[in-house]
N, C-alpha and C. Protein backbone atom coordinates (compact mmCIF):
# COMPACT_ATOMS: atom_id res chain seq x y z
N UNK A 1 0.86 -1.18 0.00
CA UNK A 1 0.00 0.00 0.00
C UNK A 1 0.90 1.23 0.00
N UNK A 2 0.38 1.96 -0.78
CA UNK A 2 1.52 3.57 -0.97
C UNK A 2 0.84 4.44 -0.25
N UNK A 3 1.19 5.54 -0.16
CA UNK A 3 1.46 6.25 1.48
C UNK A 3 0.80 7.54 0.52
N UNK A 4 -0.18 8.51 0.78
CA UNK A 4 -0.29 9.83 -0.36
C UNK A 4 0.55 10.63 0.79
N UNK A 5 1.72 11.28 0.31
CA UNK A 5 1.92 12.48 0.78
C UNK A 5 1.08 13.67 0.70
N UNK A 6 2.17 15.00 0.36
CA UNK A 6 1.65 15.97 0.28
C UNK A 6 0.74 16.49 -0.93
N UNK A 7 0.72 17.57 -1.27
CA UNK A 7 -0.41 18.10 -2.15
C UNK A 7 -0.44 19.38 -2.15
N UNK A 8 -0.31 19.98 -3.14
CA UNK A 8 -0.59 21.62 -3.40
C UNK A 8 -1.48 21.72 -4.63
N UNK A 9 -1.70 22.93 -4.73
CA UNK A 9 -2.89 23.66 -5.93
C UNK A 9 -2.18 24.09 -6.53
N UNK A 10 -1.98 24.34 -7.64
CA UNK A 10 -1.13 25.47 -8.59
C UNK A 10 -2.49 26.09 -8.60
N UNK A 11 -1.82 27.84 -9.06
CA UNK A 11 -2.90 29.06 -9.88
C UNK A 11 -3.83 28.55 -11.23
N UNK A 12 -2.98 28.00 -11.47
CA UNK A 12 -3.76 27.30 -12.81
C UNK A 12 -4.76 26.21 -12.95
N UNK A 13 -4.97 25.47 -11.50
CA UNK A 13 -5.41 24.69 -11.46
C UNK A 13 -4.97 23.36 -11.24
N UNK A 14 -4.19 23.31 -11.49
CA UNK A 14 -3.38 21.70 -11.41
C UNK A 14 -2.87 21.36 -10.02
N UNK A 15 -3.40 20.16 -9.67
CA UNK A 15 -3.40 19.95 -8.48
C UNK A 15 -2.21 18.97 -8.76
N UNK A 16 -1.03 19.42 -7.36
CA UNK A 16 0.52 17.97 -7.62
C UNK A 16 0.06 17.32 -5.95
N UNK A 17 0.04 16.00 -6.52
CA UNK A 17 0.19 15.41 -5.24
C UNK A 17 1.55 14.36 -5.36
N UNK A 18 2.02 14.16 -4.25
CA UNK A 18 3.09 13.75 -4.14
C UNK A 18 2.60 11.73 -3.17
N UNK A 19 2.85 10.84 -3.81
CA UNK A 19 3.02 9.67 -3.50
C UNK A 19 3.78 8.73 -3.07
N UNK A 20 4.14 8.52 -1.69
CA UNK A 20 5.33 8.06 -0.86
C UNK A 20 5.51 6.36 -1.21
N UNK A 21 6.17 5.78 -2.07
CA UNK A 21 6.00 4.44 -1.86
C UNK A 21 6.71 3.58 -0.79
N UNK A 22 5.79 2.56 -0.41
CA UNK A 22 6.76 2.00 0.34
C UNK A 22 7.32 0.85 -0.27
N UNK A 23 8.32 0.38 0.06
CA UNK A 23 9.74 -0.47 -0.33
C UNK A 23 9.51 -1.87 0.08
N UNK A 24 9.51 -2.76 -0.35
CA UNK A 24 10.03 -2.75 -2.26
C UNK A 24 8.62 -2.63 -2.72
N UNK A 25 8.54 -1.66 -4.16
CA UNK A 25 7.40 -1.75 -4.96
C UNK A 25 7.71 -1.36 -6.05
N UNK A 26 6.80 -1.24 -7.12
CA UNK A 26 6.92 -0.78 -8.21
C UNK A 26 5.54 -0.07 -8.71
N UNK A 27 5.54 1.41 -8.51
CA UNK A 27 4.28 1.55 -9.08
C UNK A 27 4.02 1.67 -10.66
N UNK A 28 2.75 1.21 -10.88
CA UNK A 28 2.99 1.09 -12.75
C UNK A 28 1.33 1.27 -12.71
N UNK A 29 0.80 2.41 -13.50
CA UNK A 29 -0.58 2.82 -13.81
C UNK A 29 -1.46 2.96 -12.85
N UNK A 30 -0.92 3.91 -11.41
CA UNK A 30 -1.95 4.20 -10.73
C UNK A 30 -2.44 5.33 -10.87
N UNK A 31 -3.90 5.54 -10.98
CA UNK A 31 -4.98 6.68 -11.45
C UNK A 31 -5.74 6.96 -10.15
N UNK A 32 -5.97 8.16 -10.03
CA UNK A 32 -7.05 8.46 -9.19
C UNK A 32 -8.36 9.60 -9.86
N UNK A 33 -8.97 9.90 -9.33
CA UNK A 33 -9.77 11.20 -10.01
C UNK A 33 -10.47 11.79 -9.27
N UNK A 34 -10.26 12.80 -9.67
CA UNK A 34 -10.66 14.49 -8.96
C UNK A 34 -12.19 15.06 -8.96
N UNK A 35 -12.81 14.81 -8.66
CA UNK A 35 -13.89 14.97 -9.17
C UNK A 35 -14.23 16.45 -8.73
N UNK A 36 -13.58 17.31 -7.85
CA UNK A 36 -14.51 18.65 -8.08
C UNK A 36 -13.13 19.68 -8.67
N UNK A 37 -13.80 20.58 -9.30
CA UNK A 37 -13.24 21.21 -10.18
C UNK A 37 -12.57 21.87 -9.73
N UNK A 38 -11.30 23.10 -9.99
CA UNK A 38 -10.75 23.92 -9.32
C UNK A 38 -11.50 25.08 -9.04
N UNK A 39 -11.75 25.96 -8.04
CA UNK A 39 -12.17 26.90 -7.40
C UNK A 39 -11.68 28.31 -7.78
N UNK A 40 -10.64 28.45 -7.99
CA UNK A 40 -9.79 29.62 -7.51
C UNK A 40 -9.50 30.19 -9.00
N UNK A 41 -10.38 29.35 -10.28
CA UNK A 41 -10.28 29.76 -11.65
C UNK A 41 -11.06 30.81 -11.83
N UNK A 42 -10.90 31.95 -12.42
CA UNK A 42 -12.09 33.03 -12.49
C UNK A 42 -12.94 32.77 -13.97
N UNK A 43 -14.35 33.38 -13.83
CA UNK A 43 -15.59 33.20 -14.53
C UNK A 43 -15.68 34.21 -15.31
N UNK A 44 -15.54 34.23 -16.51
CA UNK A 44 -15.86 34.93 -17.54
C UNK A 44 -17.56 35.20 -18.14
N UNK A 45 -17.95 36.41 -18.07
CA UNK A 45 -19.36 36.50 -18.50
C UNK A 45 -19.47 36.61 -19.63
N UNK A 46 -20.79 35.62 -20.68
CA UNK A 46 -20.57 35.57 -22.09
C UNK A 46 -21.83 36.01 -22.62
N UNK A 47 -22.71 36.75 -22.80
CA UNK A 47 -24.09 36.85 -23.08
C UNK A 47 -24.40 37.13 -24.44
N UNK A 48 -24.90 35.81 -24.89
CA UNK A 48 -25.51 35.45 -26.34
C UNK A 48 -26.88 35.71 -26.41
N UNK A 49 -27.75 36.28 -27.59
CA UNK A 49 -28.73 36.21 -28.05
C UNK A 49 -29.26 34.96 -28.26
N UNK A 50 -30.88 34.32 -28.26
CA UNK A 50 -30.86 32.94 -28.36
C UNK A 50 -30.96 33.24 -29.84
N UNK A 51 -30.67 32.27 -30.53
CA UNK A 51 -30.56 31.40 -32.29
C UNK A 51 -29.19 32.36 -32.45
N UNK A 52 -28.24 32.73 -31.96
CA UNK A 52 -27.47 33.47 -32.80
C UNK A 52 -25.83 32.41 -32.35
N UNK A 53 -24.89 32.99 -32.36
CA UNK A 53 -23.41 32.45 -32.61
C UNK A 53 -23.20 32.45 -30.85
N UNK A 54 -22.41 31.50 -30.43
CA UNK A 54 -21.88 31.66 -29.11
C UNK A 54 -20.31 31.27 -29.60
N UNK A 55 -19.08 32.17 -29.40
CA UNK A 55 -18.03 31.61 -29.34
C UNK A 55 -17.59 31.27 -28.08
N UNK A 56 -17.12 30.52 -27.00
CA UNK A 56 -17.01 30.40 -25.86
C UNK A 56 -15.13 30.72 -25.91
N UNK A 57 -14.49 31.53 -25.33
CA UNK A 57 -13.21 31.20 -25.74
C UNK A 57 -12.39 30.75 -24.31
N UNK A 58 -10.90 30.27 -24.57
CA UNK A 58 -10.14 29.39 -23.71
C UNK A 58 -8.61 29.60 -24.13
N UNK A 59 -8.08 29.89 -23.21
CA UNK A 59 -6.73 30.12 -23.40
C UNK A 59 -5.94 28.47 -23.51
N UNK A 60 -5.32 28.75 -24.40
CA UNK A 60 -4.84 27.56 -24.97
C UNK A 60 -3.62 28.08 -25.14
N UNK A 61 -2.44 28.69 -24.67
CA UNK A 61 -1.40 29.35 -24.73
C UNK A 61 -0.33 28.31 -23.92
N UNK A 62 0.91 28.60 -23.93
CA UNK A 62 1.61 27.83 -23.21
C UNK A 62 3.23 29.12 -23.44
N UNK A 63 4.05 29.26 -21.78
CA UNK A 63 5.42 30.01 -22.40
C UNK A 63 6.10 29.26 -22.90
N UNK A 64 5.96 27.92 -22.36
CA UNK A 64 7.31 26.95 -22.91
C UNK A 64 7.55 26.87 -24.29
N UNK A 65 8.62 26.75 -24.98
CA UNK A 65 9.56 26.74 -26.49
C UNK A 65 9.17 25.11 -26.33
N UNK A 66 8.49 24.46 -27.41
CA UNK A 66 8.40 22.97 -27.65
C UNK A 66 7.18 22.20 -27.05
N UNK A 67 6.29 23.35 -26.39
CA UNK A 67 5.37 22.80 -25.87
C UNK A 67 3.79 22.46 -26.92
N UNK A 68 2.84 21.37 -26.67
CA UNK A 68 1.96 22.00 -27.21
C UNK A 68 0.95 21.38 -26.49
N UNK A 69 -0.48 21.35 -27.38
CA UNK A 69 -1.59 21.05 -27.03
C UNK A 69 -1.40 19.74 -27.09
N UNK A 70 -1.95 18.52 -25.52
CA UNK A 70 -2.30 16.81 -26.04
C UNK A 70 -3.71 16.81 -26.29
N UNK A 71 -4.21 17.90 -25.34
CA UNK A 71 -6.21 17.34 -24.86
C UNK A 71 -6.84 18.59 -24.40
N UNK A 72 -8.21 19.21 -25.39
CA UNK A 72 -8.82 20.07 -24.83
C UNK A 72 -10.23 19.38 -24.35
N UNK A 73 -10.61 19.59 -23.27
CA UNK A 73 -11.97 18.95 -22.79
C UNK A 73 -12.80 20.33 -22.34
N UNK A 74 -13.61 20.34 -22.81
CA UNK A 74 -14.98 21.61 -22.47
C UNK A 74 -16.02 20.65 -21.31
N UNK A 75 -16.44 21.32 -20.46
CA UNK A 75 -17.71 20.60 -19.53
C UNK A 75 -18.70 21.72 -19.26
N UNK A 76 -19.83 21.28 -19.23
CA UNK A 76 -20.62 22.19 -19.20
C UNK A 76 -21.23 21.65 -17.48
N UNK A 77 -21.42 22.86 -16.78
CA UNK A 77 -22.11 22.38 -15.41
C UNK A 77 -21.24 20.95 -14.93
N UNK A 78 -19.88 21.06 -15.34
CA UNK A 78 -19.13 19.74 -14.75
C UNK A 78 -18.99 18.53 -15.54
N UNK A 79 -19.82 18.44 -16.43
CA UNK A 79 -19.89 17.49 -17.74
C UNK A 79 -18.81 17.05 -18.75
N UNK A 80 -18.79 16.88 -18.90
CA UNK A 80 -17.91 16.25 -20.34
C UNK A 80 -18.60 16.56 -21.39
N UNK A 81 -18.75 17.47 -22.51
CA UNK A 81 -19.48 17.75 -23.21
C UNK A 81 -18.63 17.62 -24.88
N UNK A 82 -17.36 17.91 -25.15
CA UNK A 82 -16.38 17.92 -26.56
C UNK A 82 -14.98 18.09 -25.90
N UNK A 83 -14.40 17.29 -26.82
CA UNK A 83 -12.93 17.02 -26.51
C UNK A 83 -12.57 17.62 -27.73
N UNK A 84 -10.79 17.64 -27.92
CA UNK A 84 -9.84 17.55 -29.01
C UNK A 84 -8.55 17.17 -28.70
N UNK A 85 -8.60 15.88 -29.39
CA UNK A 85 -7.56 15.22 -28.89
C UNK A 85 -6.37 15.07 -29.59
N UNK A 86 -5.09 15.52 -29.28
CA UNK A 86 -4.23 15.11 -30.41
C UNK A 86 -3.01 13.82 -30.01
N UNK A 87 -3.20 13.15 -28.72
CA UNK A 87 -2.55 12.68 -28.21
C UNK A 87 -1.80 11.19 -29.19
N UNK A 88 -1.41 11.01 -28.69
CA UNK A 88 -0.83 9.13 -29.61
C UNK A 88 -1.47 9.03 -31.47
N UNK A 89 -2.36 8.51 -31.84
CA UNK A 89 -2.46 8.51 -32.81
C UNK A 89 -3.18 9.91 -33.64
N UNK A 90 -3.20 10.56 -32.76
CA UNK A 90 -4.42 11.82 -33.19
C UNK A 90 -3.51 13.14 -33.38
N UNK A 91 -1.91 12.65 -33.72
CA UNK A 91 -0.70 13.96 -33.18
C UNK A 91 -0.88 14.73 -34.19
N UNK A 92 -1.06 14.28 -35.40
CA UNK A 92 -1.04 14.80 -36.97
C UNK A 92 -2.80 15.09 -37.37
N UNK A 93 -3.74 14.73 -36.85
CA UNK A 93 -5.42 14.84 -37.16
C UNK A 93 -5.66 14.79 -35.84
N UNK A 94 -5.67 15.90 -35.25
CA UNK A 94 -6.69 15.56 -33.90
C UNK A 94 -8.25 15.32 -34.11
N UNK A 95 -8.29 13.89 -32.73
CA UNK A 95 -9.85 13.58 -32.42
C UNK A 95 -11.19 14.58 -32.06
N UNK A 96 -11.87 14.71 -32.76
CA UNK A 96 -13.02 15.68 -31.84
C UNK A 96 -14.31 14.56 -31.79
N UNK A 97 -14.84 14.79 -30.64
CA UNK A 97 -15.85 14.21 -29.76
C UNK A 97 -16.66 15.08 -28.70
N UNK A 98 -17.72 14.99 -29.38
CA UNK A 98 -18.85 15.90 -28.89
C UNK A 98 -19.89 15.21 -27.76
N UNK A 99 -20.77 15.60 -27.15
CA UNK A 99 -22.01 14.67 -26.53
C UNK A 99 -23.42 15.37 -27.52
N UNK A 100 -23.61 14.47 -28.30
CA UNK A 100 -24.65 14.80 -29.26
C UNK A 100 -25.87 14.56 -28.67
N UNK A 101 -26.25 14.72 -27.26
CA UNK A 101 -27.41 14.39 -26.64
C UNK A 101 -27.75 15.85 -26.28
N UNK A 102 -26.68 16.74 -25.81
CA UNK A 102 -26.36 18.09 -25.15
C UNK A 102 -26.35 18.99 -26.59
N UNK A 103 -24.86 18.59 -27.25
CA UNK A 103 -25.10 20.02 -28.54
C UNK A 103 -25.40 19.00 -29.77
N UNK A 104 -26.19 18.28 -29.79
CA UNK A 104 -26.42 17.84 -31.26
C UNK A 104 -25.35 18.36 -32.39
N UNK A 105 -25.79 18.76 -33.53
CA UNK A 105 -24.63 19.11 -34.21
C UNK A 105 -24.33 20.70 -34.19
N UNK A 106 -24.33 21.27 -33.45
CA UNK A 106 -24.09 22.66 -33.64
C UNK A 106 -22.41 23.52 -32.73
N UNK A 107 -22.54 22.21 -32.49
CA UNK A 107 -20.73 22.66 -32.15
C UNK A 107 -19.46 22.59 -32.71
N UNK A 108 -18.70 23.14 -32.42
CA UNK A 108 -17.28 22.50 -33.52
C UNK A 108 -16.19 23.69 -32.43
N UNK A 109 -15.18 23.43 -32.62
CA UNK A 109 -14.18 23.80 -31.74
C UNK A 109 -12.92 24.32 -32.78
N UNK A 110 -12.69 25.39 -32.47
CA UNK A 110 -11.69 25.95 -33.06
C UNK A 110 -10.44 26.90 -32.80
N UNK A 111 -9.22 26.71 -33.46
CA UNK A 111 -7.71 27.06 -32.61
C UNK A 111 -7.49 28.27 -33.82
N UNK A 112 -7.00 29.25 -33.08
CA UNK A 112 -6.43 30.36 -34.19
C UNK A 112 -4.90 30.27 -34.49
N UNK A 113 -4.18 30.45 -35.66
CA UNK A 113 -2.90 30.04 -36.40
C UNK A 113 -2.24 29.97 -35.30
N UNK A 114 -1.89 31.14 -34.71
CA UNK A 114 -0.78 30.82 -33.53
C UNK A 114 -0.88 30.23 -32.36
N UNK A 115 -2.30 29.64 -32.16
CA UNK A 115 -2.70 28.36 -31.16
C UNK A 115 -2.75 29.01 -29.94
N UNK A 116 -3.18 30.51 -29.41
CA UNK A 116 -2.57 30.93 -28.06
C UNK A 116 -4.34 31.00 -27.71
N UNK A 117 -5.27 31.18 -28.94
CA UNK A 117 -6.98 31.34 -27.92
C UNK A 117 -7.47 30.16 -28.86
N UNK A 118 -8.49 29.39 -28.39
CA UNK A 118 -9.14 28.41 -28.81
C UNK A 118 -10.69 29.02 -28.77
N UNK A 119 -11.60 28.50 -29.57
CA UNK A 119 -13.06 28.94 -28.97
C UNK A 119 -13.72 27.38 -29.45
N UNK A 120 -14.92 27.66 -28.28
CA UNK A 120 -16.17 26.65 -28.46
C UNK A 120 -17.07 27.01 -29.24
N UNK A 121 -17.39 26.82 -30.45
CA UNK A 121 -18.50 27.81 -31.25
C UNK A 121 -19.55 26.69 -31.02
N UNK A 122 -20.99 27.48 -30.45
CA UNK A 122 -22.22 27.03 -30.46
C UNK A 122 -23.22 27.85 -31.24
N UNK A 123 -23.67 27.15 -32.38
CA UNK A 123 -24.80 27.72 -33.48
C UNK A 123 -25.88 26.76 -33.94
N UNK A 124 -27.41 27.63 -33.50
CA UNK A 124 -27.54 28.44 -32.74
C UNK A 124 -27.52 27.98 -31.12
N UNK A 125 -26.91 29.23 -30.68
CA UNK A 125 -27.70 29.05 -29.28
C UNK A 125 -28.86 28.80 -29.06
N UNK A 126 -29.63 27.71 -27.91
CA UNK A 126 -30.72 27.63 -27.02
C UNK A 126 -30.71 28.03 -25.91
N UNK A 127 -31.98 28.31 -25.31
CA UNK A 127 -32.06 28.97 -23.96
C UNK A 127 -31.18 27.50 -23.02
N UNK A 128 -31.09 26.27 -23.55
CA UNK A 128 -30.82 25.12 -22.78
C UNK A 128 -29.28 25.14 -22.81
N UNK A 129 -28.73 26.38 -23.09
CA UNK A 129 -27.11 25.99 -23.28
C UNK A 129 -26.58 26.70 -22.22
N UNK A 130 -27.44 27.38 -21.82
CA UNK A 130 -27.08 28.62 -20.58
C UNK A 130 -26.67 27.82 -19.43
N UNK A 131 -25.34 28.29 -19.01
CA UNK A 131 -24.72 27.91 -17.70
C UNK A 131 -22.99 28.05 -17.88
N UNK A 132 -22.18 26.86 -16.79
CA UNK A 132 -20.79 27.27 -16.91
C UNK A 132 -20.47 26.31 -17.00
N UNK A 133 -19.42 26.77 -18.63
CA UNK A 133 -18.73 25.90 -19.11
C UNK A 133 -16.94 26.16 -18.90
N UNK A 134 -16.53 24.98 -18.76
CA UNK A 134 -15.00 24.67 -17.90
C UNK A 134 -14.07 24.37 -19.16
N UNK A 135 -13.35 25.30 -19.35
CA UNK A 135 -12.11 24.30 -20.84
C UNK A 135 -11.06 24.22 -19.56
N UNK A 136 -10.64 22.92 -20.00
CA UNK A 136 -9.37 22.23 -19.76
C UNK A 136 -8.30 22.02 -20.24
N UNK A 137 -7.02 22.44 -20.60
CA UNK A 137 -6.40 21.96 -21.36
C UNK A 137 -4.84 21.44 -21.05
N UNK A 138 -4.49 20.47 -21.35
CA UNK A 138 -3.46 19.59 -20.81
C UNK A 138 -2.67 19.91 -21.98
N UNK A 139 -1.11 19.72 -21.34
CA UNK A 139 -0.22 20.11 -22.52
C UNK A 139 1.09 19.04 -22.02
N UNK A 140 1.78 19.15 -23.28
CA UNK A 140 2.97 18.26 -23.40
C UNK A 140 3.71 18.51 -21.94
N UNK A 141 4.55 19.84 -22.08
CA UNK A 141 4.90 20.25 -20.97
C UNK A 141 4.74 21.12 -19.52
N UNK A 142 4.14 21.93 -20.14
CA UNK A 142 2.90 22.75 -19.03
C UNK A 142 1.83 22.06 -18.50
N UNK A 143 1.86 22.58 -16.90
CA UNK A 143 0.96 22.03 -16.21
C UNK A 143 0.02 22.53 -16.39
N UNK A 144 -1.65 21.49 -16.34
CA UNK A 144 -3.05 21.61 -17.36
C UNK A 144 -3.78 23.43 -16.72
N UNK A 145 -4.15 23.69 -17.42
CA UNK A 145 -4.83 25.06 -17.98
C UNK A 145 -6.49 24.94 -17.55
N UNK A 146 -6.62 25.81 -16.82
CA UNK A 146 -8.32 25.79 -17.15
C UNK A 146 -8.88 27.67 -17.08
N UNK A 147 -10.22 27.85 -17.86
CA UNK A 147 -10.72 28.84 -17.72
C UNK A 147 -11.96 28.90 -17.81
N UNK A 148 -13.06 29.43 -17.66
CA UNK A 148 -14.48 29.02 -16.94
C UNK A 148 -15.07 29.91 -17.84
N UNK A 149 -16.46 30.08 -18.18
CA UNK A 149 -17.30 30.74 -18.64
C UNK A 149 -18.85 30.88 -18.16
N UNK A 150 -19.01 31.72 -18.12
CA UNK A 150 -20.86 31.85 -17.62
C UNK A 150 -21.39 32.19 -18.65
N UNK A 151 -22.01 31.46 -19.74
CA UNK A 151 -22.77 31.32 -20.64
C UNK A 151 -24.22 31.62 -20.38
N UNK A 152 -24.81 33.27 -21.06
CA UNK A 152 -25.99 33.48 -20.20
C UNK A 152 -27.14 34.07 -21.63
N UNK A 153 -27.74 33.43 -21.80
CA UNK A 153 -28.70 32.96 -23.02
C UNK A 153 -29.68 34.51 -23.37
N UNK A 154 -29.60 35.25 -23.93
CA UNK A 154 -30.57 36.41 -23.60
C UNK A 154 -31.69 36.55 -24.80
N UNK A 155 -32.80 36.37 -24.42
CA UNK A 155 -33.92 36.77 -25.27
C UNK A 155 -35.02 35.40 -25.13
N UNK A 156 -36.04 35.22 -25.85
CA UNK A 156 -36.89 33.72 -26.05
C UNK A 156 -36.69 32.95 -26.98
């Protein structure tokens, strides 16, 4: 049995915990999961007309020289809602994966040339899209990224 040490928050969100093993062992693929979100991320206010364009945007930036994007995950109200994945086979065509129960087809996700803002485009908006949505984004070398949105639906 391994021992959890310590634990800190980064600003960014990324939580390091530190794992004491005890001797002799070998650890090989241990996972845990986080289930509540970081706190200390600030909320961006986004107010869309309903049937019109929502871009949701997300810093997708990194300082590091050689770094890049593996995994963007969007959640809505905590959800899992669209990914983009470029990890292992997806390095050259990244994966996108939506929840077509939530945005049917009206989403698509998009990176601008120099890769530093990403947006969630939702068309059209519904009054049912209103709430806060979480981008995540994990990178080669930088520790993972998040930035929040309050998505607030205006009109009938």
């Amino acid at each position: 049995m391994n021992e959890l040490g310590t634990s800190r928050l980064e600003p960014c969100g990324a939580l390091f915990i530190i794992i004491r093993p005890r001797w002799p062992t070998v650890l090989t693929g241990d996972e845990f999961t986080v289930k509540e979100p970081p706190h200390n991320v600030p909320t961006h206010l986004e107010k869309v007309l309903v049937n019109e364009t929502a871009q949701i945007k997300c810093d997708v930036s990194s300082n590091l020289t050689n770094d890049r994007i593996l995994l963007v995950v969007w959640y809505k109200d905590n959800v899992p809602i669209y990914s983009y994945d470029t990890r292992g086979p997806h390095v050259n065509s990244p994966s996108h994966w939506k929840d077509v129960a939530i945005l049917e087809d009206r989403a698509n996700f998009k990176t601008t040339r120099e890769q530093s803002r990403a947006v969630l485009v939702i068309s059209p908006v519904q009054k049912k899209d209103a709430g806060i949505f979480r981008c995540r984004v994990d990178f080669l070398l930088s520790p993972t990224k998040n930035s929040n949105v309050n998505l607030e639906i205006v009109g009938k």
